[in-house]
Protein backbone atom coordinates (compact mmCIF):
# COMPACT_ATOMS: atom_id res chain seq x y z
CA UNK A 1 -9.52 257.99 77.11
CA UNK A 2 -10.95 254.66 78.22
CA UNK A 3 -9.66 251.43 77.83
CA UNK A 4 -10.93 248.53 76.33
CA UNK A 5 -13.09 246.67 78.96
CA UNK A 6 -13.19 244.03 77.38
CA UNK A 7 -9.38 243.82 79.36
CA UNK A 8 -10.31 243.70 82.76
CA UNK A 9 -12.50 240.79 82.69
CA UNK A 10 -9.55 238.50 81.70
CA UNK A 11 -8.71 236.88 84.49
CA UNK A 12 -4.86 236.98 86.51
CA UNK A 13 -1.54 236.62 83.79
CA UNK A 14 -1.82 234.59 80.50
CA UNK A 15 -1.20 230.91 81.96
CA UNK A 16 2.20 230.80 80.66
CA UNK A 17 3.11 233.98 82.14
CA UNK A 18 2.17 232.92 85.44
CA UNK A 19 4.27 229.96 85.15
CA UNK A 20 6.92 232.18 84.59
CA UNK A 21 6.56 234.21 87.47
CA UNK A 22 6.00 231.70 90.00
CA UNK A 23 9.76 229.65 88.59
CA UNK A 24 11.14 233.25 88.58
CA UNK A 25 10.18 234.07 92.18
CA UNK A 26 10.83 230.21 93.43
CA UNK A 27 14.09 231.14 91.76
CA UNK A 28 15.20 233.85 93.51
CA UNK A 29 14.07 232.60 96.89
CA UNK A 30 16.31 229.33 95.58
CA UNK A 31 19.13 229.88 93.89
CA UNK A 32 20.89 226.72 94.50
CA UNK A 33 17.88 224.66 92.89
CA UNK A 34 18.39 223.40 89.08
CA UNK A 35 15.19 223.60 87.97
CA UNK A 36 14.27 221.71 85.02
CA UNK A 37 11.69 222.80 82.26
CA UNK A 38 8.78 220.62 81.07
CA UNK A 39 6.21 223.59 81.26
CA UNK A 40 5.83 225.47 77.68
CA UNK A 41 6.60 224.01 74.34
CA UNK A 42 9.67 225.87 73.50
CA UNK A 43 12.54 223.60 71.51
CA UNK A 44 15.70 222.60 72.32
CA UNK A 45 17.18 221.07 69.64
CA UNK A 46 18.90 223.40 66.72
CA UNK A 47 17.46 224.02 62.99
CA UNK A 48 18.27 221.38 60.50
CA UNK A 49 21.73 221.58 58.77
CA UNK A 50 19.68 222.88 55.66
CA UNK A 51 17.44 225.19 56.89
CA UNK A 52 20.18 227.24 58.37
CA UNK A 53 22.57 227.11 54.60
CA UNK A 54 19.11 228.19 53.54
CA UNK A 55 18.76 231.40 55.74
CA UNK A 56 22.45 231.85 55.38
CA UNK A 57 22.61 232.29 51.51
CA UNK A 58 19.17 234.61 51.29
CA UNK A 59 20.80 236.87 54.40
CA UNK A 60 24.02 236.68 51.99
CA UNK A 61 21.42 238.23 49.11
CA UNK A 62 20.71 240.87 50.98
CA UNK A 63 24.12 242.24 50.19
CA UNK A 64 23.75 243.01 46.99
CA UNK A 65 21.29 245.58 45.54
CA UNK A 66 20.48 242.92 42.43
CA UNK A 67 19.27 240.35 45.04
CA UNK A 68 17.91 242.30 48.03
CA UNK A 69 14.65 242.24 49.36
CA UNK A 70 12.75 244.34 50.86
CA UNK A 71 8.95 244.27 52.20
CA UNK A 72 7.57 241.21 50.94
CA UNK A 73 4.27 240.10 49.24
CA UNK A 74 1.41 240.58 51.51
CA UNK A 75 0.62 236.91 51.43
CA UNK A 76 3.99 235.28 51.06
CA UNK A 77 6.34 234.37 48.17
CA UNK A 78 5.11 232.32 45.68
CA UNK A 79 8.25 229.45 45.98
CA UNK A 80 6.97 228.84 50.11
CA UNK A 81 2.98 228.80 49.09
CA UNK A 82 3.90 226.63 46.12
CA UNK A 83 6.48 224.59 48.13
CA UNK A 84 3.52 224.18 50.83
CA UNK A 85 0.91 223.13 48.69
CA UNK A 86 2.58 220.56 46.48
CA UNK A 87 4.58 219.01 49.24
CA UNK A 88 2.75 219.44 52.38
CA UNK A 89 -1.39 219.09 50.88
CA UNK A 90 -1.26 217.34 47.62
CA UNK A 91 0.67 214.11 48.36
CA UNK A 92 -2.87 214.29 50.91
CA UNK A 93 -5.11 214.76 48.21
CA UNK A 94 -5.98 218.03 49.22
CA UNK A 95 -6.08 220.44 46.60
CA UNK A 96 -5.43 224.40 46.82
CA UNK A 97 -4.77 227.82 45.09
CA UNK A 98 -1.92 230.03 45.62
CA UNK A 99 -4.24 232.38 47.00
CA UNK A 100 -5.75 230.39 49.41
CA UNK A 101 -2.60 230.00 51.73
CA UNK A 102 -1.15 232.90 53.86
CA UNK A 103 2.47 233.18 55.22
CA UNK A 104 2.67 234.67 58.49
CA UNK A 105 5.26 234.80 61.62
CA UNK A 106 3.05 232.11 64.00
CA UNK A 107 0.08 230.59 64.06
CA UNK A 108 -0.27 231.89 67.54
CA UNK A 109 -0.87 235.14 65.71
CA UNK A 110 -3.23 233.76 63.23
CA UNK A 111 -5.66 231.61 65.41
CA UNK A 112 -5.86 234.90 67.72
CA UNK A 113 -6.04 237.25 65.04
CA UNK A 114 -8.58 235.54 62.59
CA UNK A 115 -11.67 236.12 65.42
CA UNK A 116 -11.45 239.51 63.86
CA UNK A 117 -12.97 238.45 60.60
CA UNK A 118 -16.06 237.58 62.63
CA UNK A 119 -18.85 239.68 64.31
CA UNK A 120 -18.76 241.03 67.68
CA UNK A 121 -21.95 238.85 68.89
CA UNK A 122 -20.42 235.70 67.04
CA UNK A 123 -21.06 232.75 69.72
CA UNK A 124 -17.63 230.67 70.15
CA UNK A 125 -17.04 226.92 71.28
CA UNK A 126 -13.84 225.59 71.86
CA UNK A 127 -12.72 221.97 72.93
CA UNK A 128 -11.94 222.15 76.75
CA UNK A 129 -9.15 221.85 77.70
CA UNK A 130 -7.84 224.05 75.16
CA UNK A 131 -5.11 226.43 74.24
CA UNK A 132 -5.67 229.81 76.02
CA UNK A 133 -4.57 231.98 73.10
CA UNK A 134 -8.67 230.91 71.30
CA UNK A 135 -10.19 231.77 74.52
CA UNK A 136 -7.89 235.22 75.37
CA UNK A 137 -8.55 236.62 72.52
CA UNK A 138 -12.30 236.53 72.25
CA UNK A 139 -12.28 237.92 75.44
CA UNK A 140 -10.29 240.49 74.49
CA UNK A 141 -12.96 240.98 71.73
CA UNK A 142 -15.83 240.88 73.58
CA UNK A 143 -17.35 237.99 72.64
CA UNK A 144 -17.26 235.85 75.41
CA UNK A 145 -19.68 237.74 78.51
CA UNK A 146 -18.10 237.25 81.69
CA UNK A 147 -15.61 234.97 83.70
CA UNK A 148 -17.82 233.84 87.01
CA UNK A 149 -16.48 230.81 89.04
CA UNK A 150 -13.88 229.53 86.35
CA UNK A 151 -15.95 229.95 83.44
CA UNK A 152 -16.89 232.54 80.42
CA UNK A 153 -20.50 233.47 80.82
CA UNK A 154 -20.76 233.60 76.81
CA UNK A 155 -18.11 230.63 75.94
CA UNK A 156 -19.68 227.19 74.89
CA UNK A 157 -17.06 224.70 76.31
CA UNK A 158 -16.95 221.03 74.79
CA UNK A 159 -15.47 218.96 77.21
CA UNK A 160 -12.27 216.32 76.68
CA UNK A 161 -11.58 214.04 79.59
CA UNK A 162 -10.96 210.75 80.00
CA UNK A 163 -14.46 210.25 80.67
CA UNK A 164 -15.52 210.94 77.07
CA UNK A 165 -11.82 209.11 75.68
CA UNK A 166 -11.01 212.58 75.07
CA UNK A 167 -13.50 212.68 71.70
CA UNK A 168 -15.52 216.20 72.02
CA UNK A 169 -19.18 216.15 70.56
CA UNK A 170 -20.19 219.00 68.27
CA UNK A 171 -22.25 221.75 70.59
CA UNK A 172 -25.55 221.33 71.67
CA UNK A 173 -26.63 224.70 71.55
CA UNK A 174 -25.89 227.65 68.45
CA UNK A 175 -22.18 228.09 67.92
CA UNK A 176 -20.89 230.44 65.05
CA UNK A 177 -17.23 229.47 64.98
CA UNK A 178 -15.65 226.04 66.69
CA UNK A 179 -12.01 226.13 67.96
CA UNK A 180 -10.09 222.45 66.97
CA UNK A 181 -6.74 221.61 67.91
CA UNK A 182 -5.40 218.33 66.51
CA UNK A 183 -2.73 216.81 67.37
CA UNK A 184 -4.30 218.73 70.67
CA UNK A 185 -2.45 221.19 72.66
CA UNK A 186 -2.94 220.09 75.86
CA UNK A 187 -3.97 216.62 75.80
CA UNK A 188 -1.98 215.44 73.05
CA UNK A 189 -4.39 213.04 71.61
CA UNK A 190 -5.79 212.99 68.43
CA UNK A 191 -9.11 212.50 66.68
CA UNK A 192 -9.75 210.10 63.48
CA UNK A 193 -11.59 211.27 60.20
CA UNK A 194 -14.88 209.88 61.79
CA UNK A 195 -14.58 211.74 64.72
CA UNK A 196 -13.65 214.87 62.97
CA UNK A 197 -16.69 214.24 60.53
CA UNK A 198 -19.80 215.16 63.47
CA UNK A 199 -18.17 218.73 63.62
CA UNK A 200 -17.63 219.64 59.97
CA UNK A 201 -21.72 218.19 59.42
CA UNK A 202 -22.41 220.49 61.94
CA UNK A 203 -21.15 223.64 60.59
CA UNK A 204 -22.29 222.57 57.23
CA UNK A 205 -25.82 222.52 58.86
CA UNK A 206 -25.73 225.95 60.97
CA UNK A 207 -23.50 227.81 58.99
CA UNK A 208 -20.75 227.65 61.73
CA UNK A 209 -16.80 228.27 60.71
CA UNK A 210 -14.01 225.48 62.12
CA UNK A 211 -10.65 226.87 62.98
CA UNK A 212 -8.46 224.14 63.11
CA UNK A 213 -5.17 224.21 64.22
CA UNK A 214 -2.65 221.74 63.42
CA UNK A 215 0.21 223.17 64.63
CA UNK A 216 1.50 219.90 65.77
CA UNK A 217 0.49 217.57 62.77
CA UNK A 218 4.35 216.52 62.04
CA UNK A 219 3.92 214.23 65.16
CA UNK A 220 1.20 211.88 63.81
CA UNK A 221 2.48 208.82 63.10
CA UNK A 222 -1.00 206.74 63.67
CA UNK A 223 -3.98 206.72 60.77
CA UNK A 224 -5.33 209.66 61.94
CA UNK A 225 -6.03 213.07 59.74
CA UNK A 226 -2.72 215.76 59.10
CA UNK A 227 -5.15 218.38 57.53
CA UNK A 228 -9.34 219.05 58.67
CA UNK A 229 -9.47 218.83 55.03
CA UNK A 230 -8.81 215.21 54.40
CA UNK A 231 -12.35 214.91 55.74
CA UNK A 232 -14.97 215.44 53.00
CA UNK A 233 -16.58 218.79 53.15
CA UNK A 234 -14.28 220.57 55.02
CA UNK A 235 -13.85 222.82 52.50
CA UNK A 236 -16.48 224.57 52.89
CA UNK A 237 -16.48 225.62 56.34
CA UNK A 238 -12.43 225.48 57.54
CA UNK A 239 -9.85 227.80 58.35
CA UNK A 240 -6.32 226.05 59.18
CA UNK A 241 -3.51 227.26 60.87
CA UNK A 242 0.01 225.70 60.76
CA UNK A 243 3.26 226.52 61.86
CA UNK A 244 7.16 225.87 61.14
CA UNK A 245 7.56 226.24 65.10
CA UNK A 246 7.54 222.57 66.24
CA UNK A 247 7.74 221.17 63.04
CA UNK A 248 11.08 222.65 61.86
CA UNK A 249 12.31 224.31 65.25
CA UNK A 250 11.13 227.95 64.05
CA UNK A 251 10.16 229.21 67.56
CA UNK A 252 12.57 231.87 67.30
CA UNK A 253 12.56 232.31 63.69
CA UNK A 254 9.10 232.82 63.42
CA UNK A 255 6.61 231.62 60.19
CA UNK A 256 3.67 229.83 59.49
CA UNK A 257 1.12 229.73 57.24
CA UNK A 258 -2.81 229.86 57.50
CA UNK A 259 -5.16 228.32 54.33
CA UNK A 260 -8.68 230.00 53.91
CA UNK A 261 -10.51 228.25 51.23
CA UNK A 262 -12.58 230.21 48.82
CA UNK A 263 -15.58 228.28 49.33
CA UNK A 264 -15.58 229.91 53.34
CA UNK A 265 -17.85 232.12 53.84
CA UNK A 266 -19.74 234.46 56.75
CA UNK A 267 -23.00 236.26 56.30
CA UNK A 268 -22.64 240.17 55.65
CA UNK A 269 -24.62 242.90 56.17
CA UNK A 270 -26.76 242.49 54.07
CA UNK A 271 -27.41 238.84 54.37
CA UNK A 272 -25.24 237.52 51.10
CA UNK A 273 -22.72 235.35 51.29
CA UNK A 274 -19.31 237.17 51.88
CA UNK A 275 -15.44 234.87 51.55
CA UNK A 276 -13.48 235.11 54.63
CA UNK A 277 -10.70 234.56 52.07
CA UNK A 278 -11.24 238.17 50.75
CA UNK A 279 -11.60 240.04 54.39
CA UNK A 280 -8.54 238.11 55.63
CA UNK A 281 -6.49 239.35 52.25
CA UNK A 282 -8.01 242.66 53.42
CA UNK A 283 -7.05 242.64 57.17
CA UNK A 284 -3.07 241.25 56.15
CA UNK A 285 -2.38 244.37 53.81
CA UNK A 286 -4.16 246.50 56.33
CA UNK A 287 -2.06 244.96 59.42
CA UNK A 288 0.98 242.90 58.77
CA UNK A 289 4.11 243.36 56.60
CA UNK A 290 4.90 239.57 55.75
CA UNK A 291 7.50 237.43 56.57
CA UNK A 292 11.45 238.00 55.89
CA UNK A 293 12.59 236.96 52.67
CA UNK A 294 15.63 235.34 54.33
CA UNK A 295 12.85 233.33 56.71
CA UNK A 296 10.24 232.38 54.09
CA UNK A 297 13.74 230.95 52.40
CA UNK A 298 14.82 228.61 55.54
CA UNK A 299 10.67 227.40 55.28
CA UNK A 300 11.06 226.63 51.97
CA UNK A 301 14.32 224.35 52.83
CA UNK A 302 12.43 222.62 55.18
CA UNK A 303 9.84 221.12 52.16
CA UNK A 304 13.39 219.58 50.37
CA UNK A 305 13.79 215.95 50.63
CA UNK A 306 17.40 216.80 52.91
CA UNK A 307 14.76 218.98 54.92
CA UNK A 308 12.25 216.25 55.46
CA UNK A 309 14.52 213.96 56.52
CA UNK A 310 16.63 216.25 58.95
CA UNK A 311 13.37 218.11 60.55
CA UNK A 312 11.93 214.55 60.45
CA UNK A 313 15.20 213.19 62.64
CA UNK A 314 14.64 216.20 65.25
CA UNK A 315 10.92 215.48 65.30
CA UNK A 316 11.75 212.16 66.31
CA UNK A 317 13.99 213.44 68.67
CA UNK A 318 10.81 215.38 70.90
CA UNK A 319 9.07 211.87 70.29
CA UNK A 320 11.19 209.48 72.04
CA UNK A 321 10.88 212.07 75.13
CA UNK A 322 7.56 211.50 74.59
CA UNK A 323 7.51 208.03 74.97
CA UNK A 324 10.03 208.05 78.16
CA UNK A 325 7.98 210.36 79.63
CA UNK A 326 4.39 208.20 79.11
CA UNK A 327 6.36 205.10 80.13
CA UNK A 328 8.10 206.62 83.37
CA UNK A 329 4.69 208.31 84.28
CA UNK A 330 3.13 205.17 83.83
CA UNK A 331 5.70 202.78 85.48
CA UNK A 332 5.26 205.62 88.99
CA UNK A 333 1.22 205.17 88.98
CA UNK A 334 0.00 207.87 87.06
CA UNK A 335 -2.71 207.46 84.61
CA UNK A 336 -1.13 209.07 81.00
CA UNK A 337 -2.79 210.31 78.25
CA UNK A 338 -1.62 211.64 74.76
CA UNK A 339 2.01 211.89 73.63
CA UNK A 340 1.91 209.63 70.59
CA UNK A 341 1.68 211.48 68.10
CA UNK A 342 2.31 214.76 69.75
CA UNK A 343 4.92 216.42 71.69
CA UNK A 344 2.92 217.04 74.87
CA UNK A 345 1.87 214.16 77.51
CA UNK A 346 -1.59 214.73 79.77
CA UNK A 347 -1.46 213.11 83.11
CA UNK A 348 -4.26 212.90 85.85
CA UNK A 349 -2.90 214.48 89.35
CA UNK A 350 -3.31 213.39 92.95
CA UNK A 351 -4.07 216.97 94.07
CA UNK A 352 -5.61 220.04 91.94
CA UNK A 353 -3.59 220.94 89.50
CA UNK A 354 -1.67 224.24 91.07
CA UNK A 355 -0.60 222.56 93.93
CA UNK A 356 0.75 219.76 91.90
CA UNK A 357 2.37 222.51 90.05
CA UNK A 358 3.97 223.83 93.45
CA UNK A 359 4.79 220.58 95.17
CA UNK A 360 6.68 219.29 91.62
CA UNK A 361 8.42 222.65 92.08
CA UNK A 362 9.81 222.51 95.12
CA UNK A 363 10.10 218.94 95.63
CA UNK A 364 11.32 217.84 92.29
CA UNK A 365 12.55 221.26 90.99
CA UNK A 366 10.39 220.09 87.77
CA UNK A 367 8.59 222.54 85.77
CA UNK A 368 5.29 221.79 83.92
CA UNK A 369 2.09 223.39 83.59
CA UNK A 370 -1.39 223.12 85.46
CA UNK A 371 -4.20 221.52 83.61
CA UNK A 372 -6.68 224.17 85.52
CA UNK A 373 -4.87 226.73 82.96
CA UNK A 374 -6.39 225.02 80.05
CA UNK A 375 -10.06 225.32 80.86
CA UNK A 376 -12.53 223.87 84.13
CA UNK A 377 -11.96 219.99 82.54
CA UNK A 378 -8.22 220.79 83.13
CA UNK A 379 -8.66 220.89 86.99
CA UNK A 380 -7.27 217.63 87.47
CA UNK A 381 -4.55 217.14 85.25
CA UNK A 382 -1.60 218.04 84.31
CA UNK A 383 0.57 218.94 81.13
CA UNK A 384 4.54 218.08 80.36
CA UNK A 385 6.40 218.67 77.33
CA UNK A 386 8.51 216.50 75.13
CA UNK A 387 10.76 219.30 74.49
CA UNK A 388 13.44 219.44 76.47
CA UNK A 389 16.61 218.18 75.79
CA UNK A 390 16.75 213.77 76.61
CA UNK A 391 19.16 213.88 78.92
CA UNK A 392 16.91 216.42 81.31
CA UNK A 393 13.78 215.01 80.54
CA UNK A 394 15.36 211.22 81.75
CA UNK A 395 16.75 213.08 84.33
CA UNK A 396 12.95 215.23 85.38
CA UNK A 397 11.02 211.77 85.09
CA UNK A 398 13.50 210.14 88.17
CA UNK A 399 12.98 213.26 90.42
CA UNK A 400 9.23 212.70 89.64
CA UNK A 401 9.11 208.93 89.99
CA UNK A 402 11.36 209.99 93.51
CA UNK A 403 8.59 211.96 94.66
């Protein structure tokens, strides 16, 4: 039996595994130090009040043989798609059917399962920096050639900096599906309707598929787009991926939900026009078992007005560490980028980005994560996280501005 090959050409851990390891090990070697986490974007705070009496009475349910419930609709429940599409798209003007959104446990599992709805030469861009999990698992598919000095042989990369103001341009060369991450994970900025509008023209125009993931869209507090489809068009060439994770604190309860419009749709065989709404209905019942009926409960809880509010108050929460952390960066030199209306803050380091990660380590005992990890335009920077609790994220920000 051979493995895939496909494997080997990945380069070192996942990024946030080698984080891991090198805290673990400069743990060990330093027990004494209290080392304070900045690095991925776990939560701290707990699930709203609601949520959890949610989850409570549907695990109570499950007691009695009238209520219980078992496996549960391939796609999700029809009271969280409903509950998602009149409270989370309308009030946006977007309109969708029940069958065009899918529950599932993460959108990490979506955005790296939903390459394989698309053929094995498809050519991929994604914004660089970007969020590992787009570029892993074409890799893992084949897709992306080889990794020579830093970069993917096959892999078109559209660089953010703060060259460009962080604003990507659509590919200059053939690209079948575009990776978008807005608010972005890592920079945390954000792009308006107009910027948005170059990409979705251009996979009107070559046939090209968006995946767009706004994981992070309960941040945005400026005039800028929540859904791809607020722009005109997007429609007909978007998949989007969003999760309860940082929205609602569901990073150990696990669900999210993915929305394939009807009007998407991939070339077959044959040359006709084939719905990546159908082939993703087809790869879910072929693949995944849905979401807990006790879970897709607690999601629907967060869509209540008491929900809104109390997910809204933690959300604010991660935002005013936000905005200590770009003012304390700011106030000890660095240049700071992004954290407005997202949870993560991008900042420009004095050295390359590992040995920033190493010197914050041992000097500071501060955790964060290299900007190298991200892509070649993250060599240079740096990402921290809004997530922690205040108190330690006041507390990080002195040993940094001490440094």
């Amino acid at each position: 039996m051979h493995v895939n090959p496909n494997f080997e050409k990945l380069p070192g851990n996942y990024l946030f595994a080698e984080v891991a390891r090198r805290v673990k090990a400069y743990s060990a070697a330093h027990p004494e130090a209290d080392i304070l986490k900045l690095g991925i974007g776990d939560v701290t705070q707990p699930l709203a009040p609601c949520v959890v009496a949610a989850l409570k009475k549907a695990a109570d349910e499950m007691l009695s043989s009238a209520t219980f419930h078992g496996y549960s609709p391939d796609y999700g429940y029809d009271f969280l798609i409903d509950a998602i599409r009149e409270k989370d798209y309308a009030p946006r003007g977007v309109r969708l059917a029940a069958d065009e959104v899918f529950i599932s446990d993460g959108a990490k599992t979506d955005t790296s399962a939903i390459q394989e709805l698309f053929a094995a030469d498809a050519r991929i861009a994604v914004t660089d920096p970007v969020y590992p999990v787009y570029v892993d698992s074409n890799a893992m598919a084949g897709r992306l050639g080889d990794f020579l000095d830093g970069r993917w042989t096959r892999l078109t990369y559209l660089p953010c900096n703060a060259e460009n103001g962080f604003v990507p341009s659509p590919p200059t060369e053939p690209a079948d599906v575009i990776y978008l991450c807005y608010p972005n994970n890592p920079t945390g900025t954000t792009l308006t309707a107009a910027q948005l509008k170059p990409f979705v023209e251009y996979a009107r125009k070559h046939g090209a598929v968006i995946v767009y993931d706004a994981a992070y869209k309960a941040f945005i507090s400026s005039d800028v787009p929540h859904s791809i489809y607020e722009v005109e068009g997007a429609r007909e060439v978007a998949i989007e991926c969003c999760s309860f994770s940082k929205t609602a604190g569901f990073t150990g309860v696990r669900c999210a939900y993915t929305v394939i419009p009807h009007e998407v749709t991939g070339l077959g065989a044959s040359g006709q026009q084939v719905e990546l709404n159908a082939l993703w209905k087809r790869r879910m019942g072929s693949k995944f078992n849905g979401v807990s009926y006790p879970v897709q409960r607690a999601a629907e809880a967060v869509f209540t007005p008491e929900g809104q509010k109390q997910c809204g108050e933690t959300v604010a929460y991660y935002k005013k560490n936000a905005a200590l952390i770009r003012s304390e960066l700011a106030a000890a030199g660095y240049a700071v980028f992004g954290g407005v209306d997202a949870p993560y803050v991008w900042l420009k380091t004095p050295v390359d980005s590992w040995r920033f990660f190493d010197r914050l380590l041992d000097e500071a005992h501060v955790v964060g994560t290299p900007g190298a990890g991200f892509g070649p335009s993250g060599e240079g920077y740096f990402r921290l996280t809004a997530f922690n609790t205040y108190e330690k994220t006041a507390e990080a920000l002195r040993r940094i501005r001490g440094l």
